[in-house]
Protein backbone atom coordinates (compact mmCIF):
# COMPACT_ATOMS: atom_id res chain seq x y z
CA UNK A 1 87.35 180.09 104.62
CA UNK A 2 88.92 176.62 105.80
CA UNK A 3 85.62 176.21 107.82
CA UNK A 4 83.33 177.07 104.99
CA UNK A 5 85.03 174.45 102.47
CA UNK A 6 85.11 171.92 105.51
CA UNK A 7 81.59 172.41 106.15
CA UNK A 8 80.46 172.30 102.32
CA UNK A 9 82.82 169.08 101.99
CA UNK A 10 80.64 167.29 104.77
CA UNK A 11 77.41 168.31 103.52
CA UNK A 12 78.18 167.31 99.72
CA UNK A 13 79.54 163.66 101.44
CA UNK A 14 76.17 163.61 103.51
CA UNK A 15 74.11 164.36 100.20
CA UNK A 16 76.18 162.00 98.49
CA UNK A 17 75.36 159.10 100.99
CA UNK A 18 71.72 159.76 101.59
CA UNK A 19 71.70 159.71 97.33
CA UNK A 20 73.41 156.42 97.18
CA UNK A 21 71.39 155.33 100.22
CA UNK A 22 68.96 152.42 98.74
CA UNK A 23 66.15 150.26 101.20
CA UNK A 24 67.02 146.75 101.67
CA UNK A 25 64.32 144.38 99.95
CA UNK A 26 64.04 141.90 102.64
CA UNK A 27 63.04 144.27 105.29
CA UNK A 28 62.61 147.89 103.89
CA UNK A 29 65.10 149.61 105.95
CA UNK A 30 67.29 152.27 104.38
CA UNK A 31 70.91 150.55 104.03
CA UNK A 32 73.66 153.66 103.15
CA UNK A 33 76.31 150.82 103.37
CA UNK A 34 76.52 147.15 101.15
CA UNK A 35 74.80 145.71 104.53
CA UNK A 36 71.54 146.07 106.00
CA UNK A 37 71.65 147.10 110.16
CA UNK A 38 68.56 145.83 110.89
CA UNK A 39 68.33 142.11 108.83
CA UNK A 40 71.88 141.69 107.97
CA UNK A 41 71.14 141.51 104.13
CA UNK A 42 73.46 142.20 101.30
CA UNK A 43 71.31 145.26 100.18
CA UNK A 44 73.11 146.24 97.37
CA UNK A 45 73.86 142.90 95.43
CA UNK A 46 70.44 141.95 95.00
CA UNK A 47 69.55 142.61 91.53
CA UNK A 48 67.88 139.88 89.00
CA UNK A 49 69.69 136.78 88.87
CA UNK A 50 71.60 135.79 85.61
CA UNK A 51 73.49 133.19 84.54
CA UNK A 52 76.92 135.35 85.37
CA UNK A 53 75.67 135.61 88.73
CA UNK A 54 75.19 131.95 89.19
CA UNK A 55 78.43 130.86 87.64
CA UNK A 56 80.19 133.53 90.15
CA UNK A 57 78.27 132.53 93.18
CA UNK A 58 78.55 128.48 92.83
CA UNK A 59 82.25 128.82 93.21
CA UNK A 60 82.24 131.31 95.57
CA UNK A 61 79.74 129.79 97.73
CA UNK A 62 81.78 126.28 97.77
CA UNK A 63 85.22 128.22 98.52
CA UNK A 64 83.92 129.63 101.45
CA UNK A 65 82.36 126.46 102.61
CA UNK A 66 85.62 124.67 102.25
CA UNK A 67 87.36 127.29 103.43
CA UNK A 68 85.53 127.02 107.05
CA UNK A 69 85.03 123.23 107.21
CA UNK A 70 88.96 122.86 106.06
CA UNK A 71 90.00 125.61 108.86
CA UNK A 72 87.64 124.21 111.36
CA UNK A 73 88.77 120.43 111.08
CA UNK A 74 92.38 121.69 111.12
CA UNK A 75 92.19 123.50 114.20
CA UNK A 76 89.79 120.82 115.73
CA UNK A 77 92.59 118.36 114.82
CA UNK A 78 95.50 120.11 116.45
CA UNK A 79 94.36 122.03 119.10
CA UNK A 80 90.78 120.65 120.35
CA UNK A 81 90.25 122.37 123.38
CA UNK A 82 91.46 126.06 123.05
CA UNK A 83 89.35 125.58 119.42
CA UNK A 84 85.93 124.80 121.12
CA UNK A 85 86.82 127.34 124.07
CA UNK A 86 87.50 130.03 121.96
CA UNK A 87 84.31 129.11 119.92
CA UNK A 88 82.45 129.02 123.14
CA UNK A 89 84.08 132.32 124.23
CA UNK A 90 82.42 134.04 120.85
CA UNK A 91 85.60 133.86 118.34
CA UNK A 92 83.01 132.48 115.77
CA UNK A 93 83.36 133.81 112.38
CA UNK A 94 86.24 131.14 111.35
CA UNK A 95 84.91 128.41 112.27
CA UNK A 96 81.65 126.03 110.58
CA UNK A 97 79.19 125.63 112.90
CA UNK A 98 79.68 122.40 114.97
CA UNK A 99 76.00 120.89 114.12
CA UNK A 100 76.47 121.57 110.55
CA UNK A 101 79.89 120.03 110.75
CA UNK A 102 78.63 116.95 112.17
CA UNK A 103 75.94 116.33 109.61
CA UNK A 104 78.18 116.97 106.70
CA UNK A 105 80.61 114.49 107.56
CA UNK A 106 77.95 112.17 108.79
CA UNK A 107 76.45 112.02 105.84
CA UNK A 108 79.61 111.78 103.59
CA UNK A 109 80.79 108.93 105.68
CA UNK A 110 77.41 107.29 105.07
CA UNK A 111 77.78 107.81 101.06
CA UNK A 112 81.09 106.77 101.23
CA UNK A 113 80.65 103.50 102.95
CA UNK A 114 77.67 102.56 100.82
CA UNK A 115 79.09 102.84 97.72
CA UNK A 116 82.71 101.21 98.64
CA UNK A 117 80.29 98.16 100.78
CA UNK A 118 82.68 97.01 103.33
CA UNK A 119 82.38 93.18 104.92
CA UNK A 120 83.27 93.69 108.27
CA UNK A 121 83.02 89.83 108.76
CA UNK A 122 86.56 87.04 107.91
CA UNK A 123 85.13 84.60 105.67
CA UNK A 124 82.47 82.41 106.91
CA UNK A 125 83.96 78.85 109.16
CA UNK A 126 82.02 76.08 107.67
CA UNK A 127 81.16 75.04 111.01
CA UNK A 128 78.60 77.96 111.08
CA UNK A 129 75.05 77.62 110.87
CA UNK A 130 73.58 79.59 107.91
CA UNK A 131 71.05 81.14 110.31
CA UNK A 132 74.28 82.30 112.75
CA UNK A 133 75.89 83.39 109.71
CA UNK A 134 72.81 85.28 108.45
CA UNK A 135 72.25 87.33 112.06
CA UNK A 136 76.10 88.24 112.29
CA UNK A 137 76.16 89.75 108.53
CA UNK A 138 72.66 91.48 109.97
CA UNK A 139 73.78 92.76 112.65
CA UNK A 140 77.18 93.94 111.41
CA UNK A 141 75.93 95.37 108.48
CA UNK A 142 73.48 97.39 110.53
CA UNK A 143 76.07 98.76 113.12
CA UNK A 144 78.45 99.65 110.29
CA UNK A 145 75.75 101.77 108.51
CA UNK A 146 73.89 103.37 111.37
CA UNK A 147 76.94 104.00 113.96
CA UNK A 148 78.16 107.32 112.82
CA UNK A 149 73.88 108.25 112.84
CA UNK A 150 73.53 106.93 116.47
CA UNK A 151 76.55 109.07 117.33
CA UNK A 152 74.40 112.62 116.56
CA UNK A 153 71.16 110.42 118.01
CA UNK A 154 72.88 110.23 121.13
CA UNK A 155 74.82 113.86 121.09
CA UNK A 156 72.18 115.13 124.08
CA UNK A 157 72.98 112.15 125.68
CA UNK A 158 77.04 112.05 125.42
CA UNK A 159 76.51 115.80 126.31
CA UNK A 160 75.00 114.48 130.19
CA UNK A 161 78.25 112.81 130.61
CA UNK A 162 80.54 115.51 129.01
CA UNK A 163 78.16 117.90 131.89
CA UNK A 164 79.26 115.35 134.71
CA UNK A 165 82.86 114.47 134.26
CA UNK A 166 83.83 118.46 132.91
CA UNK A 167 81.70 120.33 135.11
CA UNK A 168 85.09 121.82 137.08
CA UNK A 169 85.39 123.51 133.67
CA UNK A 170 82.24 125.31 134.31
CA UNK A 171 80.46 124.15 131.02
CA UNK A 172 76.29 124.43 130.79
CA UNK A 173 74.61 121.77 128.80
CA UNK A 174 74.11 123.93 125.90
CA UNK A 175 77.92 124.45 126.23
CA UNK A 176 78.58 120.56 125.89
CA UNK A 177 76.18 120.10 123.55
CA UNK A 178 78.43 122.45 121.16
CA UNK A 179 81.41 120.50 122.70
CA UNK A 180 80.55 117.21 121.93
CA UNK A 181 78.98 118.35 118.53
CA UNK A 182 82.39 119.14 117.81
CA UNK A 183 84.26 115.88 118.49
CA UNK A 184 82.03 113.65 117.24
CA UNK A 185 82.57 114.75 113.65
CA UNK A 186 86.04 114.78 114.57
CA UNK A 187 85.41 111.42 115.34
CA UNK A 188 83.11 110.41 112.10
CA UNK A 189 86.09 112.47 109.74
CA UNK A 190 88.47 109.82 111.16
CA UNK A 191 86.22 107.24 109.96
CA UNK A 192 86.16 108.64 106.49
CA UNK A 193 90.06 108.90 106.39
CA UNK A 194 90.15 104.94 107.47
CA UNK A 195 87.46 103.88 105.01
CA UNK A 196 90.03 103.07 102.36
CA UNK A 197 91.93 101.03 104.79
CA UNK A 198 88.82 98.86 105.97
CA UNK A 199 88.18 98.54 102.51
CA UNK A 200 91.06 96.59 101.18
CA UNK A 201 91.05 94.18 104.22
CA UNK A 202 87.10 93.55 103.58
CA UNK A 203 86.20 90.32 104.01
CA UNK A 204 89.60 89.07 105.22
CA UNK A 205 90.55 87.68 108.41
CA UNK A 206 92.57 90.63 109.41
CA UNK A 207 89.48 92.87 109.31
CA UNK A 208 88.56 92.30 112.82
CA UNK A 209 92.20 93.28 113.35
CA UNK A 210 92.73 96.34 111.39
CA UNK A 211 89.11 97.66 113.11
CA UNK A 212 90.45 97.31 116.56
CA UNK A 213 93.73 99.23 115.06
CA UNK A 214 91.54 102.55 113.96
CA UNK A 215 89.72 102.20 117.25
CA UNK A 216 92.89 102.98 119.79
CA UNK A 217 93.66 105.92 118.28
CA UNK A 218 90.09 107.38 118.18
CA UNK A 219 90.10 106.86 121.90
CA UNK A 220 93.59 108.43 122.31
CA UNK A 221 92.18 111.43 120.14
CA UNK A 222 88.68 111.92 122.09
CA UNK A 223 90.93 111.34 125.59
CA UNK A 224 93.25 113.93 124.56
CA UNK A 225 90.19 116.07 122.90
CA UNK A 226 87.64 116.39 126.19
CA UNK A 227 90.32 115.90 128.50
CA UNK A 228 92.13 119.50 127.08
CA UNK A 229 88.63 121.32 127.74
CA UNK A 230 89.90 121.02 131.77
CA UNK A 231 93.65 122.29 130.84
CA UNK A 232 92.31 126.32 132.54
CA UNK A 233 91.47 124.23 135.42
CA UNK A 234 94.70 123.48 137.10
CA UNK A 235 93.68 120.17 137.51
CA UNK A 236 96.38 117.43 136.97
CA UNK A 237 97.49 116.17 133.77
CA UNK A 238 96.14 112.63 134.77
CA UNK A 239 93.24 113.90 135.96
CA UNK A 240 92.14 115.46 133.10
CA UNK A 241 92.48 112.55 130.91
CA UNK A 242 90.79 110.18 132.90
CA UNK A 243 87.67 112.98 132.73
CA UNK A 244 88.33 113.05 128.95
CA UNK A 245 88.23 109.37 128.77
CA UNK A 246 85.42 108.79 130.60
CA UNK A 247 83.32 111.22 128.60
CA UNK A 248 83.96 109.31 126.00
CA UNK A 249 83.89 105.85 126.88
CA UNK A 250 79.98 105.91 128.83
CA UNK A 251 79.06 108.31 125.54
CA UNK A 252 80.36 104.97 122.84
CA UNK A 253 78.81 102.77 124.85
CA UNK A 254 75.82 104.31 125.03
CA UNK A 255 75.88 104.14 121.26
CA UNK A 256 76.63 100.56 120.98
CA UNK A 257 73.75 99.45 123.03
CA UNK A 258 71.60 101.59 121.67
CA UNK A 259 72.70 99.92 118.25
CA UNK A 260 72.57 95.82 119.55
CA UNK A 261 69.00 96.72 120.91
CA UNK A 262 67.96 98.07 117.61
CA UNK A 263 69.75 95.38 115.59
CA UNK A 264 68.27 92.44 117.75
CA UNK A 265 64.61 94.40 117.85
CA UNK A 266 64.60 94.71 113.74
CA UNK A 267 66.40 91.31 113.08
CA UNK A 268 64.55 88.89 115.42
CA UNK A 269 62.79 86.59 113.39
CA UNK A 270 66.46 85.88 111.87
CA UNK A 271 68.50 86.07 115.37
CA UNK A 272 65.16 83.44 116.76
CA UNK A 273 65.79 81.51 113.62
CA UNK A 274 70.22 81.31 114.24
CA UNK A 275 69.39 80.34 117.71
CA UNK A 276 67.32 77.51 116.78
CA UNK A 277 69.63 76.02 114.50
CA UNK A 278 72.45 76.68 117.12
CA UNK A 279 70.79 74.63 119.92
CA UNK A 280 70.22 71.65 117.36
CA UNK A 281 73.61 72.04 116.47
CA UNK A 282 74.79 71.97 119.98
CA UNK A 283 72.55 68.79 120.79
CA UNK A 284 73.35 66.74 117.67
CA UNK A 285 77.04 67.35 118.91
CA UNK A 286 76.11 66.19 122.74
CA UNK A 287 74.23 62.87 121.28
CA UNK A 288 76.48 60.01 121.77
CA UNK A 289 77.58 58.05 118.63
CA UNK A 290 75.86 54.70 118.15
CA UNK A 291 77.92 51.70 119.01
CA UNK A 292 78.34 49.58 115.83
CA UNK A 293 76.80 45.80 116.60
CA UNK A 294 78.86 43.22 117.48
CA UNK A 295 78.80 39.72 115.34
């Protein structure tokens, strides 16, 4: 009799679930469970929209985003390199995607910084040409807008050095393309935090100061960062950091190259224009004084 009621238990549950059992409306498969097996689709939360679906999905689509940016910069922040190896290794779910990550804080640095703009000049010497006042504004007006872009321009480049100096770590390019995806909006988040900072020293003379300040620890972070990528290695603590270091160092100059070229190339007619005056500058300076006449 125990087998009987067993048997008619499991056949009322399978009726019960083939009953419930709905087909998903992005692919057509029959989905017994909230998710679809073959497309991954919430099958059965896809009913007409309303306005109490929207107002329950726009904060619960923002939480979650948070949620993973928040978790991912923490753990990026703290531990670097057992974050990206464990990302690389397939422990995934936790963690924003390192692409995405860099284009969301790329582009909130670049709102930020337009809105608040930041003089990253002292206040112009009066023994300046107008012209060689004009091309330094140009060009570092152009280097403080477009840096944090050139940084994911040049992310399959930085990822050829990150290839050379960690290969003992046994990282493929696609590997270091996730790797250096990852610190460089590490890097870029930095510069949002230190916006403020450059902002109430704009203009001043201590600006040139206070940018050299953010820059030392950057370099200590993205050392510390790549360099901890090697730590399953065995190699020596020095060792690793001077790897880490160089990764970065080639990869930021790359950048800054890349940014005077582009600067001089779409600024010329003012940089010809600053040298001109600078040379006539230079030779009124060299031109000997005329001797006053003698009576």
């Amino acid at each position: 009799m125990h087998s009987t009621l067993t048997a008619s238990s499991a056949s009322d549950t399978l009726s019960a679930t083939h009953h419930h059992a709905m087909a998903c409306l992005n692919c057509g498969h029959e989905v017994p469970d909230r998710f679809c097996g073959r497309c991954g689709q919430d099958a059965h939360h896809t009913h007409r929209l309303t306005m109490a679906d929207m107002l329950h999905d726009i904060p619960h689509s923002i939480w979650h985003v948070d949620k993973g940016i928040l978790f991912t910069l923490k753990t990026m922040i703290s531990r670097p390199g057992p974050t990206i190896r464990a990302y690389l290794a397939g422990k995934r779910v936790d963690h924003f995607r390192p692409l995405s990550l860099l284009l969301i804080v790329t582009s909130f640095y670049a709102l930020v910084s337009s809105v608040l703009h930041i003089q990253m000049l002292p206040p112009k010497d009066p023994s300046i040409p107008d012209a060689v006042w004009q091309m330094q504004q140009a060009s570092t007006g152009f280097m403080m807008k477009y840096l944090s872009w050139c940084y994911i321009a040049m992310v399959p480049v930085w990822a050829l050095f990150a290839r050379w100096f960690l290969r003992r770590g046994g990282y493929n390019y696609a590997e270091c393309l996730i790797i250096v995806a990852f610190i460089t909006a590490i890097m870029n988040f930095f510069a949002v935090l230190y916006l403020p900072v450059l902002y109430a020293y704009s203009g001043t003379a201590q600006i040139g100061t206070v940018s050299l300040v953010f820059m030392l620890p950057v370099f200590g972070y993205a050392t510390w960062a790549y360099g901890s990528l090697l730590a399953h290695t065995g190699m020596s603590l020095a060792g690793r950091l001077w790897r880490g270091f160089m990764t970065y160092l080639l990869g930021y100059l790359t950048c800054v190259i890349v940014m005077v070229s582009l600067t001089y190339a779409l600024n010329w007619s003012t940089f010809k224009e600053a040298m001109k005056q600078e040379m006539q500058k230079q030779a009124s300076a060299a031109k000997p004084a005329a001797t006053p006449q003698t009576r």
